[in-house]
PDB file of N, CA and C in Angstrom:
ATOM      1  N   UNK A   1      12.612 -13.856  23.501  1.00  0.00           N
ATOM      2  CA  UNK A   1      11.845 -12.604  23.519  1.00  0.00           C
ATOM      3  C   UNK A   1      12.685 -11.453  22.954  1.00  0.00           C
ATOM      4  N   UNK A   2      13.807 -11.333  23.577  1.00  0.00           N
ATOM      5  CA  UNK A   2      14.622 -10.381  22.860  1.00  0.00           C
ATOM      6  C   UNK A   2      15.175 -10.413  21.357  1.00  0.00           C
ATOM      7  N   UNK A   3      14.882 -11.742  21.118  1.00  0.00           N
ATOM      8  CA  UNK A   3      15.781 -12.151  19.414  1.00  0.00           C
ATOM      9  C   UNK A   3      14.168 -11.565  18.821  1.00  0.00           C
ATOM     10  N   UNK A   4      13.064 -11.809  19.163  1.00  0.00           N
ATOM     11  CA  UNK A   4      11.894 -11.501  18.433  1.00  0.00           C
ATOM     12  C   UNK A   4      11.558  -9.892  18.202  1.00  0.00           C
ATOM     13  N   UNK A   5      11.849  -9.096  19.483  1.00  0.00           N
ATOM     14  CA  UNK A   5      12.439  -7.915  19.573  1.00  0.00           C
ATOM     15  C   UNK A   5      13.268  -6.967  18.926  1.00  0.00           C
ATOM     16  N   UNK A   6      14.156  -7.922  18.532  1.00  0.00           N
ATOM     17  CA  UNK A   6      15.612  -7.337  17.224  1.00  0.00           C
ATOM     18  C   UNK A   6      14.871  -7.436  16.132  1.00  0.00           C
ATOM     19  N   UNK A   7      14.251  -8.564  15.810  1.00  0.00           N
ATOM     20  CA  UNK A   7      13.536  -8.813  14.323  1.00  0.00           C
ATOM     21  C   UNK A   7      12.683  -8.056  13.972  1.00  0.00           C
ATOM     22  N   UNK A   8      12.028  -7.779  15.236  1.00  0.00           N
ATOM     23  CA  UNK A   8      10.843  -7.053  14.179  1.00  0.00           C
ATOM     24  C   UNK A   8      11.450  -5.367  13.873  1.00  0.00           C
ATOM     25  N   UNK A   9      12.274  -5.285  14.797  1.00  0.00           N
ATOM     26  CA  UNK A   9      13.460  -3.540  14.841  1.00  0.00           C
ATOM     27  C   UNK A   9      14.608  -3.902  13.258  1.00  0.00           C
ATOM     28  N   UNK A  10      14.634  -5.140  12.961  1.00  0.00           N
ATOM     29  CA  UNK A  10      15.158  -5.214  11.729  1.00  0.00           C
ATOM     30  C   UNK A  10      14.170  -4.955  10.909  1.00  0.00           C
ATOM     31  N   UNK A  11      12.868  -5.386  10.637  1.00  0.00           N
ATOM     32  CA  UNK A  11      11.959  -5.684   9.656  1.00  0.00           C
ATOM     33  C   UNK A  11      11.629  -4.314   9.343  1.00  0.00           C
ATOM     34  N   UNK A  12      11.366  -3.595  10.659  1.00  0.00           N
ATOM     35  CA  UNK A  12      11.130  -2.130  10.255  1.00  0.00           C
ATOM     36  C   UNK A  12      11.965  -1.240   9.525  1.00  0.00           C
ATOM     37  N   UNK A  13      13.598  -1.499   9.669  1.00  0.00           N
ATOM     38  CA  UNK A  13      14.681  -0.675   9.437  1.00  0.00           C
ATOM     39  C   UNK A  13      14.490  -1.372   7.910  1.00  0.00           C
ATOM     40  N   UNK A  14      14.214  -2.602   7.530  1.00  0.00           N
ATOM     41  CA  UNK A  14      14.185  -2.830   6.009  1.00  0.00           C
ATOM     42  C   UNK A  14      13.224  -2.026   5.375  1.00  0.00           C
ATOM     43  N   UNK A  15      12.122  -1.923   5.937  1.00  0.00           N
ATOM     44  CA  UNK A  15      10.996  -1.602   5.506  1.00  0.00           C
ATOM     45  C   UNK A  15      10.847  -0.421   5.028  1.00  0.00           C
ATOM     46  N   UNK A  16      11.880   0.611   5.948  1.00  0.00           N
ATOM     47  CA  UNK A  16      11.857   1.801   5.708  1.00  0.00           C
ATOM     48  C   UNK A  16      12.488   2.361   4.710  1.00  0.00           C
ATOM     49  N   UNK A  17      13.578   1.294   4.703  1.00  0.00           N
ATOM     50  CA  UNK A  17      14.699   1.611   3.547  1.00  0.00           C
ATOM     51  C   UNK A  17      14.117   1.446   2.297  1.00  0.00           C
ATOM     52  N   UNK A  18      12.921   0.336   2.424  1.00  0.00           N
ATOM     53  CA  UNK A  18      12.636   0.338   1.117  1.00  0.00           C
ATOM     54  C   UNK A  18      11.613   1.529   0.537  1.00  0.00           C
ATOM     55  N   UNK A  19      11.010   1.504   1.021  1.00  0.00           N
ATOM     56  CA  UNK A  19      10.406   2.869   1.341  1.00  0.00           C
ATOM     57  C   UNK A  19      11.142   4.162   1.037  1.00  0.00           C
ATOM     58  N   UNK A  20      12.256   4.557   1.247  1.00  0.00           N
ATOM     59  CA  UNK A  20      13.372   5.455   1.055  1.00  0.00           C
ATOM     60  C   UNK A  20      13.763   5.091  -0.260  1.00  0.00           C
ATOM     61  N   UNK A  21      13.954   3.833  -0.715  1.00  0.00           N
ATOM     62  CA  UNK A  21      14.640   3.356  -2.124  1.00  0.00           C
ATOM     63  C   UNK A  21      13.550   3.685  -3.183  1.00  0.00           C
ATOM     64  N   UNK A  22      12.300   3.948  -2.704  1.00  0.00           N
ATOM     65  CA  UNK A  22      11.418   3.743  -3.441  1.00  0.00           C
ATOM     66  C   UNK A  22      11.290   5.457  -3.867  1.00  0.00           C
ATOM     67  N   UNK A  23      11.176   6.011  -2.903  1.00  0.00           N
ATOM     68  CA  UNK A  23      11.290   7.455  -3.138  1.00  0.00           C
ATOM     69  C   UNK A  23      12.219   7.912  -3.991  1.00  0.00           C
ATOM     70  N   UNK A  24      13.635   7.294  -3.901  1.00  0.00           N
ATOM     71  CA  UNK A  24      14.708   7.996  -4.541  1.00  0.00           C
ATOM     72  C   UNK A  24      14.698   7.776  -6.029  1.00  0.00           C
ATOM     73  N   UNK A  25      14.033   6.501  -6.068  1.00  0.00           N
ATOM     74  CA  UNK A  25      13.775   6.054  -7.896  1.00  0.00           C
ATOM     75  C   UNK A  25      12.625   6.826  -8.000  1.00  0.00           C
ATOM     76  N   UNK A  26      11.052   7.671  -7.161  1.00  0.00           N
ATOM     77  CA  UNK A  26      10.592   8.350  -7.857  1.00  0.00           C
ATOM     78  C   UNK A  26      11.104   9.754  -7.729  1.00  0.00           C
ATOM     79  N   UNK A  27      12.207  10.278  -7.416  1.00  0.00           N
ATOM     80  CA  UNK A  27      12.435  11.427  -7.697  1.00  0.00           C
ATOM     81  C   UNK A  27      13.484  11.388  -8.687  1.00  0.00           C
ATOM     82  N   UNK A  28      14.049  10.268  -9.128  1.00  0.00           N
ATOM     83  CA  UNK A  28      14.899  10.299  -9.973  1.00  0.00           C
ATOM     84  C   UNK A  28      14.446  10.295 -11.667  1.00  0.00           C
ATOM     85  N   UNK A  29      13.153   8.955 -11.400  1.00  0.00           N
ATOM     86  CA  UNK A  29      12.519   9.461 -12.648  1.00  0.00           C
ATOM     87  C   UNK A  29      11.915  10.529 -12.967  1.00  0.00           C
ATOM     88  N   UNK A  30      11.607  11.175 -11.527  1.00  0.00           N
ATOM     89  CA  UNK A  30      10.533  12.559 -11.900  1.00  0.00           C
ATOM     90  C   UNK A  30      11.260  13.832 -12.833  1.00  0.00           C
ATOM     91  N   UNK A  31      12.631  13.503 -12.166  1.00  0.00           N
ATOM     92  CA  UNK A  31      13.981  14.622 -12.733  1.00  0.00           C
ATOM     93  C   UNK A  31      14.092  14.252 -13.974  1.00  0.00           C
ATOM     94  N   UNK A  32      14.061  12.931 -15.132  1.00  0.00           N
ATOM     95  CA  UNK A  32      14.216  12.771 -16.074  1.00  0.00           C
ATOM     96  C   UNK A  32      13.010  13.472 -16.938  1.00  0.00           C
ATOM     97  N   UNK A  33      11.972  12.752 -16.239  1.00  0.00           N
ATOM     98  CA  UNK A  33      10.814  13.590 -16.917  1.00  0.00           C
ATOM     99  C   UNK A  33      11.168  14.710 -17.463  1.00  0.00           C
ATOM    100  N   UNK A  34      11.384  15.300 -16.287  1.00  0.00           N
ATOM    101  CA  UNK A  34      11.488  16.769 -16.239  1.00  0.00           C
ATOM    102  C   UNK A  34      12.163  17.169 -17.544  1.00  0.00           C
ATOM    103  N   UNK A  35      13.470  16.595 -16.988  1.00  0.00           N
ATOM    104  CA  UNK A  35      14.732  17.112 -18.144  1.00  0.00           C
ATOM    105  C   UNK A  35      13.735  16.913 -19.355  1.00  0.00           C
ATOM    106  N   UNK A  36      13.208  15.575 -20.266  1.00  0.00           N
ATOM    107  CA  UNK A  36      12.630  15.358 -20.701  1.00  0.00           C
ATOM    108  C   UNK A  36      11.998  16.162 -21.773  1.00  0.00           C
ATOM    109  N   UNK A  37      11.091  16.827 -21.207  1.00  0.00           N
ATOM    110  CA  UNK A  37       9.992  17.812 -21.302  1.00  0.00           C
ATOM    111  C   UNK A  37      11.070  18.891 -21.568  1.00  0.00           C
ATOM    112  N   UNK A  38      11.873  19.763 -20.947  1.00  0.00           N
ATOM    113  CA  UNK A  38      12.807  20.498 -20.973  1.00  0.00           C
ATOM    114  C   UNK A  38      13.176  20.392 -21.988  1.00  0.00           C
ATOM    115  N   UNK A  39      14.071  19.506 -22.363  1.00  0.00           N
ATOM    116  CA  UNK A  39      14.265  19.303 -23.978  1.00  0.00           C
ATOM    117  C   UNK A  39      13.956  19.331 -25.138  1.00  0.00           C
ATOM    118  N   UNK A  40      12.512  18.684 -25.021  1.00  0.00           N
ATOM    119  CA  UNK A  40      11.225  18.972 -25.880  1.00  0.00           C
ATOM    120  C   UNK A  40      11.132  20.320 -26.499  1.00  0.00           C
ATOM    121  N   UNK A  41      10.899  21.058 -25.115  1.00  0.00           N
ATOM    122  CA  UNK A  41      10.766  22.752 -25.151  1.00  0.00           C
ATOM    123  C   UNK A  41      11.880  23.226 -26.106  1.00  0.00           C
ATOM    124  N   UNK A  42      12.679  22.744 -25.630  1.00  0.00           N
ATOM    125  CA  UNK A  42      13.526  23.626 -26.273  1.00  0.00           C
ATOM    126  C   UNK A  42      13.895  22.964 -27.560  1.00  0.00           C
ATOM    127  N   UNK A  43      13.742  22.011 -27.781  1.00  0.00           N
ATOM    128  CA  UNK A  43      13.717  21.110 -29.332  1.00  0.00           C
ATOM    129  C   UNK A  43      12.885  22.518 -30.412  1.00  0.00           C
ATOM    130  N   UNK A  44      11.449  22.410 -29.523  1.00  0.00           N
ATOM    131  CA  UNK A  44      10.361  22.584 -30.600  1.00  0.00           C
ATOM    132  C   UNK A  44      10.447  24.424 -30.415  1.00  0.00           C
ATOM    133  N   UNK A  45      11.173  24.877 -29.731  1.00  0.00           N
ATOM    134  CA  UNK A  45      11.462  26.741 -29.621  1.00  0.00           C
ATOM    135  C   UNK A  45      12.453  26.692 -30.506  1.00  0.00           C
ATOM    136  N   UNK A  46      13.127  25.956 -30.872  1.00  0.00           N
ATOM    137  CA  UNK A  46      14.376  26.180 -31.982  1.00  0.00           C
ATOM    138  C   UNK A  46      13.560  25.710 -33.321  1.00  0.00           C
ATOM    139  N   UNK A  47      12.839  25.505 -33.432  1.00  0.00           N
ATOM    140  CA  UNK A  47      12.305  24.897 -35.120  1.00  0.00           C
ATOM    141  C   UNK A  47      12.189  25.899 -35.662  1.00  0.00           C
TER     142      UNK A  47
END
């Protein structure tokens, strides 16, 4: 009962993390975007 107890308190702590991992790759691509676009701007303000 208690080993079934730990598992599912593991499954969650994975779960979350992934969840967290998942966030950090979309704010990481969101920042590229960004930059991205940023660049653009300023590509096509210098022509």
């Amino acid at each position: 009962m208690g080993w079934a107890g730990s598992k599912t308190g593991e499954e969650k702590i994975r779960e979350v993390a992934l969840i967290l991992a998942g966030q950090c790759i979309a704010i990481l691509l969101y920042n590229l975007s960004q930059s991205e676009s940023a660049n653009q701007t300023a590509i096509n303000s210098n022509k």
